[in-house]
PDB file of N, CA and C in Angstrom:
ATOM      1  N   UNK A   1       5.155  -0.117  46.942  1.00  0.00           N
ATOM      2  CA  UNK A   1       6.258  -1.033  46.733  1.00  0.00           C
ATOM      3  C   UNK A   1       6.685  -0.906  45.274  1.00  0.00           C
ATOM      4  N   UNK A   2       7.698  -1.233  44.579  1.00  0.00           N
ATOM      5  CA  UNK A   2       8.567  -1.131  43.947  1.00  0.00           C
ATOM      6  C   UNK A   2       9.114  -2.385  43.413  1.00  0.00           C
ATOM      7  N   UNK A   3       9.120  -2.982  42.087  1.00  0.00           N
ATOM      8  CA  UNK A   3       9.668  -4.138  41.542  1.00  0.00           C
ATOM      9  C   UNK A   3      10.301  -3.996  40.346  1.00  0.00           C
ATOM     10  N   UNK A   4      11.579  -4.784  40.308  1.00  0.00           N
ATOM     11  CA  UNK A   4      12.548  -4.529  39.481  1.00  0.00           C
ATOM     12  C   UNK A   4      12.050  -4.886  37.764  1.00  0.00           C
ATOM     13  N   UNK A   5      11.592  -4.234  36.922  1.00  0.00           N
ATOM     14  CA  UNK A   5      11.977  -5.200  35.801  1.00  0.00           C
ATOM     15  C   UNK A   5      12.466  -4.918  34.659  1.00  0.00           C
ATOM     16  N   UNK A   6      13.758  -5.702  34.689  1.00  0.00           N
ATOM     17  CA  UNK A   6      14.638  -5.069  33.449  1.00  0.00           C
ATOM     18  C   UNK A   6      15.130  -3.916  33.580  1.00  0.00           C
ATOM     19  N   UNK A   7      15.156  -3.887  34.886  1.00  0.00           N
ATOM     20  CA  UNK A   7      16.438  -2.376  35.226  1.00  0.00           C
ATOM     21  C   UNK A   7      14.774  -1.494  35.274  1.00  0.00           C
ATOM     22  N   UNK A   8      13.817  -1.437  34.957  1.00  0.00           N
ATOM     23  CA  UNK A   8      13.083  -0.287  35.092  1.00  0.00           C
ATOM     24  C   UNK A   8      12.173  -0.494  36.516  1.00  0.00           C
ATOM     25  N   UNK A   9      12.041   0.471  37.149  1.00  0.00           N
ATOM     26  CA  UNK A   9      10.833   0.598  38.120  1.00  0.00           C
ATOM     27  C   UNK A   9       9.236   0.544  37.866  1.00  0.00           C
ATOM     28  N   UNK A  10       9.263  -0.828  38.446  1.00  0.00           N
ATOM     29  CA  UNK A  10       7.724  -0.355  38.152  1.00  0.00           C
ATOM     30  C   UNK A  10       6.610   0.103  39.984  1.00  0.00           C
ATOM     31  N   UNK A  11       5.899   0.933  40.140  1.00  0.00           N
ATOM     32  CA  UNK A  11       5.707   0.505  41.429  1.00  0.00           C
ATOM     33  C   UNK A  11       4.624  -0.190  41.338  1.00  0.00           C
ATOM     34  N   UNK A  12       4.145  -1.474  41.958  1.00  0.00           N
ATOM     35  CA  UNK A  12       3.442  -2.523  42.303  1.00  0.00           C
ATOM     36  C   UNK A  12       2.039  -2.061  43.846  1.00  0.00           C
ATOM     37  N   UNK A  13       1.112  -2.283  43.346  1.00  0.00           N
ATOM     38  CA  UNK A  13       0.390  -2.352  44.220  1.00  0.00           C
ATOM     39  C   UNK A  13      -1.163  -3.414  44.144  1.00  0.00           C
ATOM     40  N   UNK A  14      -1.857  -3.374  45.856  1.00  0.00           N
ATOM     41  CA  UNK A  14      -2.752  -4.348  45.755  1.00  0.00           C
ATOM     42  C   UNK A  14      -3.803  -3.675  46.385  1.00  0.00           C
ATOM     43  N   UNK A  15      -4.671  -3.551  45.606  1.00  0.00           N
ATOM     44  CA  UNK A  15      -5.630  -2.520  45.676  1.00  0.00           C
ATOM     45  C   UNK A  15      -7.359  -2.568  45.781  1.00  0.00           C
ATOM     46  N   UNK A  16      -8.401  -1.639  45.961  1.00  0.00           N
ATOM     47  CA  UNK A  16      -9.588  -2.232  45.138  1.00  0.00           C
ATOM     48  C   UNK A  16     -10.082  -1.110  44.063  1.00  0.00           C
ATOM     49  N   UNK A  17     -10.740  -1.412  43.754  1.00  0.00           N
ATOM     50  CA  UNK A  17     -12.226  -0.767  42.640  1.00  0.00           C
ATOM     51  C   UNK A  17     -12.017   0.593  42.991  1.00  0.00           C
ATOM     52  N   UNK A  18     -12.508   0.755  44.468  1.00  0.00           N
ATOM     53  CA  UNK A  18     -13.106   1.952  44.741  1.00  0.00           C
ATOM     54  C   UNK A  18     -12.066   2.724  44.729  1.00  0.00           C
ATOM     55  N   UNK A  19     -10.353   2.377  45.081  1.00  0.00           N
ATOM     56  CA  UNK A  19      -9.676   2.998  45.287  1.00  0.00           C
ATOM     57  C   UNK A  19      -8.824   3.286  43.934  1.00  0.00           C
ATOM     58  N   UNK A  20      -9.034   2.487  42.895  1.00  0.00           N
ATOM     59  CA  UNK A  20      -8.558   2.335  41.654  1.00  0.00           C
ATOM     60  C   UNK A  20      -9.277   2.257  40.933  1.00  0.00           C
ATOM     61  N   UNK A  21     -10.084   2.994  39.910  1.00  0.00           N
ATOM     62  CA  UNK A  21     -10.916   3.022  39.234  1.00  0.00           C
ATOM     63  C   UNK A  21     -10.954   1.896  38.085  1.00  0.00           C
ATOM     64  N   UNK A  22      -9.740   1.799  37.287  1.00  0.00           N
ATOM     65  CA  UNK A  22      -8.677   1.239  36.409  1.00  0.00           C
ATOM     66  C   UNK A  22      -9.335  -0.707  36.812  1.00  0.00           C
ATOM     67  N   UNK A  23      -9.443  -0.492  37.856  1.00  0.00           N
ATOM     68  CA  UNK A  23      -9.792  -2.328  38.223  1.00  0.00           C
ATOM     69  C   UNK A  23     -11.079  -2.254  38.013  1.00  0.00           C
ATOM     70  N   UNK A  24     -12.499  -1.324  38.067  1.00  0.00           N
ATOM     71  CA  UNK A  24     -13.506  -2.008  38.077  1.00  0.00           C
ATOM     72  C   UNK A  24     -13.396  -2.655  36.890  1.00  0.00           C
ATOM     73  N   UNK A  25     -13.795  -4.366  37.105  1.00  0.00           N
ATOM     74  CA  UNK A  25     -14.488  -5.539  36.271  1.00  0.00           C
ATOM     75  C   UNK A  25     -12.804  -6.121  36.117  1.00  0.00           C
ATOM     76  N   UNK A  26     -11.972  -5.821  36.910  1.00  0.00           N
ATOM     77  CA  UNK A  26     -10.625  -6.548  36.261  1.00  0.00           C
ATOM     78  C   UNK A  26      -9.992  -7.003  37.752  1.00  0.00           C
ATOM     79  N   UNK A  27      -9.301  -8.005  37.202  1.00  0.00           N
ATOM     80  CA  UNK A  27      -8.456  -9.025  38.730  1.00  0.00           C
ATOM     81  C   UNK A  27      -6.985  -7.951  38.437  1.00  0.00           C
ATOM     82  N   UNK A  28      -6.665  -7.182  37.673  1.00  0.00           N
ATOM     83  CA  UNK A  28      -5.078  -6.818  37.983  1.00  0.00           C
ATOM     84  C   UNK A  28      -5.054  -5.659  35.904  1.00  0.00           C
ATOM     85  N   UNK A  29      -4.293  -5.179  36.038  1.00  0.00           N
ATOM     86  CA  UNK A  29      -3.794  -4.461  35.036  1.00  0.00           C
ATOM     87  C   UNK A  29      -2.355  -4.086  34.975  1.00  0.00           C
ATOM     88  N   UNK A  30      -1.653  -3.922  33.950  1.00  0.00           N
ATOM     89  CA  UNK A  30      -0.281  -3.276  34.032  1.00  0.00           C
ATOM     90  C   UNK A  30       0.199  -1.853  32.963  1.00  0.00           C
ATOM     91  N   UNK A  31       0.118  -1.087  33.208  1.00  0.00           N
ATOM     92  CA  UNK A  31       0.265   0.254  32.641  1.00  0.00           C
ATOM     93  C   UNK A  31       1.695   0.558  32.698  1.00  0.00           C
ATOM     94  N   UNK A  32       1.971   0.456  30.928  1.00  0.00           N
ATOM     95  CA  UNK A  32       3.804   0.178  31.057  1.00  0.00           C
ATOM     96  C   UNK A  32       4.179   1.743  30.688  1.00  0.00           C
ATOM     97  N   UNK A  33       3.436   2.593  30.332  1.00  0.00           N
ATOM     98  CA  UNK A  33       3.752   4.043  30.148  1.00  0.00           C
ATOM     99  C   UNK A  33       3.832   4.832  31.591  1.00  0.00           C
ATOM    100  N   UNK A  34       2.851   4.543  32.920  1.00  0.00           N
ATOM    101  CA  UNK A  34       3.196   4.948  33.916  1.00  0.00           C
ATOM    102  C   UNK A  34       3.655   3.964  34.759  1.00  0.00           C
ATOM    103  N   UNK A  35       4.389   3.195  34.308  1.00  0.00           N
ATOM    104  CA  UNK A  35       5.280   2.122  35.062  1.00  0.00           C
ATOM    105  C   UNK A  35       4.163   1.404  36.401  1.00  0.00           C
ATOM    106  N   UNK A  36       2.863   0.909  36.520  1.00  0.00           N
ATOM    107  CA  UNK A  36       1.957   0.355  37.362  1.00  0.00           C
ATOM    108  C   UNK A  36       1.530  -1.309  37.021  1.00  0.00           C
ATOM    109  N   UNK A  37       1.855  -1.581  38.119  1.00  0.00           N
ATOM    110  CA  UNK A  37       1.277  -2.912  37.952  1.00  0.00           C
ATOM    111  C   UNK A  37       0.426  -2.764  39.040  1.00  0.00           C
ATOM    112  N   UNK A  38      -1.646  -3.190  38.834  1.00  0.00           N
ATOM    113  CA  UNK A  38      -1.982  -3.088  40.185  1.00  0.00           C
ATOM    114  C   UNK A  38      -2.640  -4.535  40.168  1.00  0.00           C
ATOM    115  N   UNK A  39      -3.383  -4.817  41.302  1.00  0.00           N
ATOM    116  CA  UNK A  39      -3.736  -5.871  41.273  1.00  0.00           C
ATOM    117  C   UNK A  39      -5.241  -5.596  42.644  1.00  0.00           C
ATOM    118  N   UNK A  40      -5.993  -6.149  41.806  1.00  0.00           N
ATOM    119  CA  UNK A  40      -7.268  -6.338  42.288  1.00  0.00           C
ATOM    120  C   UNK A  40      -7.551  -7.199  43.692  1.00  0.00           C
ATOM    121  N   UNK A  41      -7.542  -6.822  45.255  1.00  0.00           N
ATOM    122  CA  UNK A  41      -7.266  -7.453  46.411  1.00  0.00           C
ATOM    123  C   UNK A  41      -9.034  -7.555  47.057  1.00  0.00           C
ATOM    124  N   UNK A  42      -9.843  -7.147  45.973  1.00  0.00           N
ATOM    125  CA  UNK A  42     -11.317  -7.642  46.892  1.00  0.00           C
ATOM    126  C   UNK A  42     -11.942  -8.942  46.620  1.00  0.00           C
ATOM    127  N   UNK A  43     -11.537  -9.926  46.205  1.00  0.00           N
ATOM    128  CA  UNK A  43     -11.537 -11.229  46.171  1.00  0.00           C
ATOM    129  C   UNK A  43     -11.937 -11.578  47.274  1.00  0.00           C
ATOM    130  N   UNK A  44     -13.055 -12.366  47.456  1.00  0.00           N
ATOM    131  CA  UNK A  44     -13.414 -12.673  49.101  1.00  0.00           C
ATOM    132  C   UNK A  44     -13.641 -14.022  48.767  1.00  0.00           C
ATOM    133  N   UNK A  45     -12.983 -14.989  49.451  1.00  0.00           N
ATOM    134  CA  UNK A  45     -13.382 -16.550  49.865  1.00  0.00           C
ATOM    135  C   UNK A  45     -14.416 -17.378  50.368  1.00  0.00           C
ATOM    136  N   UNK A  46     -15.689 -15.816  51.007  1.00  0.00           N
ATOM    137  CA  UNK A  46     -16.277 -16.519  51.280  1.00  0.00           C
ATOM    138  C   UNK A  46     -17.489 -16.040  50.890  1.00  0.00           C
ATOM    139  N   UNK A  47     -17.568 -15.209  49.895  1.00  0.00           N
ATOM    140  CA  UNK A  47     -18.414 -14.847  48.981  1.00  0.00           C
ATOM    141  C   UNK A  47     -18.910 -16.546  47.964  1.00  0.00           C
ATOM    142  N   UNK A  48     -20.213 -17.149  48.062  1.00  0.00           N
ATOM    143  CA  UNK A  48     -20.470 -18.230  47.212  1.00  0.00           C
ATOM    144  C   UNK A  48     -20.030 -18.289  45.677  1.00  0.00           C
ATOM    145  N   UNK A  49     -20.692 -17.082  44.737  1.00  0.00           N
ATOM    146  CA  UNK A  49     -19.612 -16.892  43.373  1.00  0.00           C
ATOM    147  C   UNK A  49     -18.700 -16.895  43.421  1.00  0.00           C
ATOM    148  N   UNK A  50     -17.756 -16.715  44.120  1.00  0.00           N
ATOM    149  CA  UNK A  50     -16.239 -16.612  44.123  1.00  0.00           C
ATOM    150  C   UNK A  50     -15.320 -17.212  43.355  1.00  0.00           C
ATOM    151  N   UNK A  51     -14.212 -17.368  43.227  1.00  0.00           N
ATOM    152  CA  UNK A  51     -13.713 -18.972  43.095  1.00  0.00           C
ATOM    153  C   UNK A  51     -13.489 -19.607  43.962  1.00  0.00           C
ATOM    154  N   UNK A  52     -12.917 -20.638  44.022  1.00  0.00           N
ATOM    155  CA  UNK A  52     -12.624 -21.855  45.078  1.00  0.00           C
ATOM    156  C   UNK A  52     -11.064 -21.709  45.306  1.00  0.00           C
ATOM    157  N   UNK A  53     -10.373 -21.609  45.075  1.00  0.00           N
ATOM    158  CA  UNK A  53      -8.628 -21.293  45.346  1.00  0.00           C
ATOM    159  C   UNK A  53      -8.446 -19.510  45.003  1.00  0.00           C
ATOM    160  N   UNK A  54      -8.530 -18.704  45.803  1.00  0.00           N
ATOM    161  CA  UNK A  54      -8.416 -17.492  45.928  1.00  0.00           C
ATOM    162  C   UNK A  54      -6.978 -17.052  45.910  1.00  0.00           C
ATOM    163  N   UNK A  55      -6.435 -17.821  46.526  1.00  0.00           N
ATOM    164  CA  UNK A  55      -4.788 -17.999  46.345  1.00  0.00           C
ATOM    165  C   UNK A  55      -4.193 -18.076  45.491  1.00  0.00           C
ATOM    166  N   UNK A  56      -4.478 -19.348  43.962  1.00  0.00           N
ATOM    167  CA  UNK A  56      -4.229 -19.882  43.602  1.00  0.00           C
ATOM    168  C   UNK A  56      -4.465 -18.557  42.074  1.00  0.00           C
ATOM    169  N   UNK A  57      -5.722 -17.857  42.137  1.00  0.00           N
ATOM    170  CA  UNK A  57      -5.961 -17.152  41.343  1.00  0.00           C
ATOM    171  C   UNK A  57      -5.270 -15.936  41.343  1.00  0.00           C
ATOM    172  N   UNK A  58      -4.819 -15.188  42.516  1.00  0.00           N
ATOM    173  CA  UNK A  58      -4.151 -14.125  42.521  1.00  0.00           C
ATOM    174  C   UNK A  58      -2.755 -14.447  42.110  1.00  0.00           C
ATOM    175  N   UNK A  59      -2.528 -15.112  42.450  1.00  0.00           N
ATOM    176  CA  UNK A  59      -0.802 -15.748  42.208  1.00  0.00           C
ATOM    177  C   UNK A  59      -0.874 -15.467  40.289  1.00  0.00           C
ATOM    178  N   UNK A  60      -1.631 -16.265  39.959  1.00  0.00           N
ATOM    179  CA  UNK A  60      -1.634 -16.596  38.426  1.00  0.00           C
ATOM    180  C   UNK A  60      -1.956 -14.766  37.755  1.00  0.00           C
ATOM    181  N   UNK A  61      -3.032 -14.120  38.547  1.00  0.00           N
ATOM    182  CA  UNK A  61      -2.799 -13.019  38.179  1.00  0.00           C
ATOM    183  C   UNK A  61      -1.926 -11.870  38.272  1.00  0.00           C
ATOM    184  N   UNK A  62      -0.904 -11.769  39.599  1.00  0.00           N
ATOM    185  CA  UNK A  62       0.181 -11.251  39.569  1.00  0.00           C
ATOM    186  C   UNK A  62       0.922 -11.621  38.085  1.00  0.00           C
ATOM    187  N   UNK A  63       1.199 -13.228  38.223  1.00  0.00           N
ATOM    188  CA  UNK A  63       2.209 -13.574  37.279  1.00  0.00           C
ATOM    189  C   UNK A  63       1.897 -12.944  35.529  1.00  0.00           C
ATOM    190  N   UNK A  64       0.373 -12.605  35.675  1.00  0.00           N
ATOM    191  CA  UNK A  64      -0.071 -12.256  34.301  1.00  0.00           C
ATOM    192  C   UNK A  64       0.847 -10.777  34.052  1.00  0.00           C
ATOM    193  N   UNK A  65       0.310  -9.962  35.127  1.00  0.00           N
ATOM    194  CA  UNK A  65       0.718  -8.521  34.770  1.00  0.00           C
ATOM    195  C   UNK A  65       1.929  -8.429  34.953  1.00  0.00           C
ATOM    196  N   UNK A  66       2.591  -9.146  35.308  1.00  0.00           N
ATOM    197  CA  UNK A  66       3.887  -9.043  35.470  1.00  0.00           C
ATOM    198  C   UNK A  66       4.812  -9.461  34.443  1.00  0.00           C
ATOM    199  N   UNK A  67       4.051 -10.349  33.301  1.00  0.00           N
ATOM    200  CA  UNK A  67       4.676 -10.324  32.217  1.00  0.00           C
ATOM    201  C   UNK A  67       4.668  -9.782  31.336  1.00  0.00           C
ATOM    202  N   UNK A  68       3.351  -9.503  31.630  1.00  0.00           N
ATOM    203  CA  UNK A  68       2.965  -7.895  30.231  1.00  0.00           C
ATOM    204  C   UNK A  68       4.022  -7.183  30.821  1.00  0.00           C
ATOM    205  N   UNK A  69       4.494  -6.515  31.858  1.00  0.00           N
ATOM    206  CA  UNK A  69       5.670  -5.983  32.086  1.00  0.00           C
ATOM    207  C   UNK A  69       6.811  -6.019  31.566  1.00  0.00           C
ATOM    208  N   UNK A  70       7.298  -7.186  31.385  1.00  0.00           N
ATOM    209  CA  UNK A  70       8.551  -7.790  31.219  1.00  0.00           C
ATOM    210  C   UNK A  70       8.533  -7.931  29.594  1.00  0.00           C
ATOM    211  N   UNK A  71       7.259  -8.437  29.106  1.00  0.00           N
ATOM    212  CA  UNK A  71       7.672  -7.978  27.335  1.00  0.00           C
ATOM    213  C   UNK A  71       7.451  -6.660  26.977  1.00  0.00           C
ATOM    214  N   UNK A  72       6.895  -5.842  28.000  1.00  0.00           N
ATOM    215  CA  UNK A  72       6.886  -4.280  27.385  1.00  0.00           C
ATOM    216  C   UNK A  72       8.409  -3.758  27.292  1.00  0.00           C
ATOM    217  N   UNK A  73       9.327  -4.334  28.481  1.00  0.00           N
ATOM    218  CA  UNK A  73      10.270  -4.112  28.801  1.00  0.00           C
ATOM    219  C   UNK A  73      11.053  -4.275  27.907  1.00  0.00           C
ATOM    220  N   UNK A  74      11.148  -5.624  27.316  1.00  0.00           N
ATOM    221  CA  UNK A  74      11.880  -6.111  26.299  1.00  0.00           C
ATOM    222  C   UNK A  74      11.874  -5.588  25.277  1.00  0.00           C
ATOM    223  N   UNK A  75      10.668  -4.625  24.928  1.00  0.00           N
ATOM    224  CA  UNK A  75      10.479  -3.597  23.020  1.00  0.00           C
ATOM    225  C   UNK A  75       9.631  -4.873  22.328  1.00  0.00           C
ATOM    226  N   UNK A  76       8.644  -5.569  22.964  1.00  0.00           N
ATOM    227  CA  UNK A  76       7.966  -6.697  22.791  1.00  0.00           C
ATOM    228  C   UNK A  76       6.766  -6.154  22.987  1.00  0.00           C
ATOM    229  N   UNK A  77       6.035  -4.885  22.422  1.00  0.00           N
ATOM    230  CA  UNK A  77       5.429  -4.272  22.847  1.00  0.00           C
ATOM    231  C   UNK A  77       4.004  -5.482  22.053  1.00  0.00           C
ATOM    232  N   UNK A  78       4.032  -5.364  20.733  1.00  0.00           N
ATOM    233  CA  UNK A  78       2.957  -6.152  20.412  1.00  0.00           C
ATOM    234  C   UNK A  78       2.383  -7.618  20.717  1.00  0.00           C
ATOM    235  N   UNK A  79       3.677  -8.516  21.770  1.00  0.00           N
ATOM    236  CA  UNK A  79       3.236  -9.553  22.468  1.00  0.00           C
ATOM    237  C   UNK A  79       2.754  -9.150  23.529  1.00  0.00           C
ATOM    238  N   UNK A  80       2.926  -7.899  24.157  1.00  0.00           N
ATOM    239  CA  UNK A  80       2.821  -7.718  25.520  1.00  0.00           C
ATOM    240  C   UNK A  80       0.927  -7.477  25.706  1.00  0.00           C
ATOM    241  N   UNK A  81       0.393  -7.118  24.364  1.00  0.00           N
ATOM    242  CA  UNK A  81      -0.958  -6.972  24.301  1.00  0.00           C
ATOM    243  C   UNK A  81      -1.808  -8.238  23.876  1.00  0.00           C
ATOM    244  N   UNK A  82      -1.362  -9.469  23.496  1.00  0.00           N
ATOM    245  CA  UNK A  82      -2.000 -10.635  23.323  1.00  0.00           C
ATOM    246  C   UNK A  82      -1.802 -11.438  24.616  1.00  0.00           C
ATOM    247  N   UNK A  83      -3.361 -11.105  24.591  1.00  0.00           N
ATOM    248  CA  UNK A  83      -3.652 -11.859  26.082  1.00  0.00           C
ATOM    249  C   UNK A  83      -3.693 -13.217  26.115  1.00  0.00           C
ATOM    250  N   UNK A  84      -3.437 -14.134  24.610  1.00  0.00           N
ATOM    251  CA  UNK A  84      -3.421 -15.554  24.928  1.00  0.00           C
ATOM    252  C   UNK A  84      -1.736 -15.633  25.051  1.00  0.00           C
ATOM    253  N   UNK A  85      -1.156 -15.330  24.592  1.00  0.00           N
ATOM    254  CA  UNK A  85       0.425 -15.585  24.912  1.00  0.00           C
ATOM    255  C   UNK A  85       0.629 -15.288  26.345  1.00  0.00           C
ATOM    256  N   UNK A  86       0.256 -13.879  26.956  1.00  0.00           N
ATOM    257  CA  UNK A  86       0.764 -13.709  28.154  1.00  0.00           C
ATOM    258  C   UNK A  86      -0.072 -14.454  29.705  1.00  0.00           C
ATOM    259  N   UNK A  87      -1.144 -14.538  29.181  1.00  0.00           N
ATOM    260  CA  UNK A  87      -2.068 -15.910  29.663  1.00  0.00           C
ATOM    261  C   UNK A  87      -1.125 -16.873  30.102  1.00  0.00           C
ATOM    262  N   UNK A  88      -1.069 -18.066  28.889  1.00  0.00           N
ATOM    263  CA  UNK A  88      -0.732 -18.981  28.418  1.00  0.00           C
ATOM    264  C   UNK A  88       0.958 -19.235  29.574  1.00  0.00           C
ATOM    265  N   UNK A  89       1.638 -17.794  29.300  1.00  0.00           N
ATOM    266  CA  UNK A  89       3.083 -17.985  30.121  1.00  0.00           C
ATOM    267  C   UNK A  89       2.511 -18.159  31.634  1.00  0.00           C
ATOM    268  N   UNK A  90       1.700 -17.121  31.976  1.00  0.00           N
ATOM    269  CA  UNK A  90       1.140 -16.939  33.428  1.00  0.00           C
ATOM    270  C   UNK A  90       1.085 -18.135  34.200  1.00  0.00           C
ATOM    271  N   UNK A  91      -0.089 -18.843  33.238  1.00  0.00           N
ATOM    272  CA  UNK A  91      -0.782 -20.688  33.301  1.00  0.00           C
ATOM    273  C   UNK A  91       0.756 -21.179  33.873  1.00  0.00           C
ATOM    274  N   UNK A  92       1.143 -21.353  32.659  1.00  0.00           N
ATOM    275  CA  UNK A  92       2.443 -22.728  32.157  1.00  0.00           C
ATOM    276  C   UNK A  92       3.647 -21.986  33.347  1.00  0.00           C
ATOM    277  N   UNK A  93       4.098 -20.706  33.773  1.00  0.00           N
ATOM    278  CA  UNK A  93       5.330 -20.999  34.450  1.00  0.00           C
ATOM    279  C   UNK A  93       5.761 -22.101  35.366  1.00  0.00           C
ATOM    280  N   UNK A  94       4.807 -22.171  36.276  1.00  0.00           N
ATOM    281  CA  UNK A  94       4.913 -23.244  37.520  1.00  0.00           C
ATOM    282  C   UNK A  94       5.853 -24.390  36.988  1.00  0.00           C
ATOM    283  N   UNK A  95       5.245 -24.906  35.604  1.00  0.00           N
ATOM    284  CA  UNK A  95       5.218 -26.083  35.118  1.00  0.00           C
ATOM    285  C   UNK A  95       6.651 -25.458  34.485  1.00  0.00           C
ATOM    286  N   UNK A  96       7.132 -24.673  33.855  1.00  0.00           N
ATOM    287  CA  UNK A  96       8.062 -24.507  33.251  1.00  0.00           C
ATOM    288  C   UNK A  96       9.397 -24.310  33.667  1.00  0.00           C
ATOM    289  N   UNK A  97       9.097 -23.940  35.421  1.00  0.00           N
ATOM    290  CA  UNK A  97       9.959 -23.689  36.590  1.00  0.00           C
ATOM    291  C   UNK A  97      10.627 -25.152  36.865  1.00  0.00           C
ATOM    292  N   UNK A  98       9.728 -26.050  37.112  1.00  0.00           N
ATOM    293  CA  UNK A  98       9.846 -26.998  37.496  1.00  0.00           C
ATOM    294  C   UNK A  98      10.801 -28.001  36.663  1.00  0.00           C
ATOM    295  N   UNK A  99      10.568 -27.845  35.533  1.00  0.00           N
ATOM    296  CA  UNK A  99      11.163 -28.875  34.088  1.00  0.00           C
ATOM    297  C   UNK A  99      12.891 -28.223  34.216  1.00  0.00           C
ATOM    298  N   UNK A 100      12.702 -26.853  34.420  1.00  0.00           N
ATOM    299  CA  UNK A 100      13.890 -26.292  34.334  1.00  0.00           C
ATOM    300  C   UNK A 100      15.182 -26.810  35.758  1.00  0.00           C
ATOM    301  N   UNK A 101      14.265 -27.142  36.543  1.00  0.00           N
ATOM    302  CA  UNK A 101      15.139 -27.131  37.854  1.00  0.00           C
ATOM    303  C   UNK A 101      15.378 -28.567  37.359  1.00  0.00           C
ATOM    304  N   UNK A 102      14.508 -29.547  37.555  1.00  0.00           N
ATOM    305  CA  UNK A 102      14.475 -30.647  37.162  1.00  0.00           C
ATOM    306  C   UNK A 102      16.205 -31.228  36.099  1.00  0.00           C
ATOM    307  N   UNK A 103      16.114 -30.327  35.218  1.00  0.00           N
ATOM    308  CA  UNK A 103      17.097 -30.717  34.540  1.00  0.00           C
ATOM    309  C   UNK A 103      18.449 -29.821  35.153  1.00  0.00           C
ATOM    310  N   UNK A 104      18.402 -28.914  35.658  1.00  0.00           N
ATOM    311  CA  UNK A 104      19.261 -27.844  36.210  1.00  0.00           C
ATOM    312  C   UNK A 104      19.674 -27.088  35.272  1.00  0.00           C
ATOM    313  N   UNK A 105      18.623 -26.570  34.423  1.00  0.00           N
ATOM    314  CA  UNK A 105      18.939 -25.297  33.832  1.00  0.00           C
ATOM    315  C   UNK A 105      18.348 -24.179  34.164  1.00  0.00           C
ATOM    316  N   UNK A 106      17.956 -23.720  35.489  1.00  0.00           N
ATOM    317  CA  UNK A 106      18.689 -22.159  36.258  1.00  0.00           C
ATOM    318  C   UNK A 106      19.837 -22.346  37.047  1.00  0.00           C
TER     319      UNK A 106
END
């Protein structure tokens, strides 16, 4: 699959370990030189370590790599590597979506 950002292609996939080397010990990565966003899909729910919202965690990790995307995109190359900023957006969109509609500024 294929996702737009900023006019560039990136192709998107959901993957594991074995099949992506790049993920062992990681929930997702984004590689803005070969245009990849992948994302780590062996998360099991009913594994006891796990987390408890499996859902809730992949979502937040899509949204991570997907912004490192979007400031690589931008020539934002040195935000795109601080993982508390692009964190931090990942966390806060929901909340930032919401304030925005709220007032109707999208």
């Amino acid at each position: 699959m294929t996702i737009n950002i900023l006019g560039t292609e990136y192709n998107y996939k959901e993957t594991s370990a074995d099949e992506d080397a790049c993920l062992f010990d990681k929930a997702g990565y984004c590689d803005s030189y070969s245009k990849l966003i992948a994302i780590n899909n062996e998360y099991n729910s009913n594994d006891p370590n796990s987390i408890n919202d499996i859902s809730a965690f992949v979502k937040k990790v899509k949204r991570h790599e997907i912004i490192h995307a979007y400031l690589c995109e931008s020539g934002l190359m040195e935000y795109s590597e601080d993982e508390t900023i692009v964190d931090w957006i990942a966390w806060q969109y929901n909340k930032l979506s919401e304030t925005f509609k709220e007032i109707n500024a999208i």
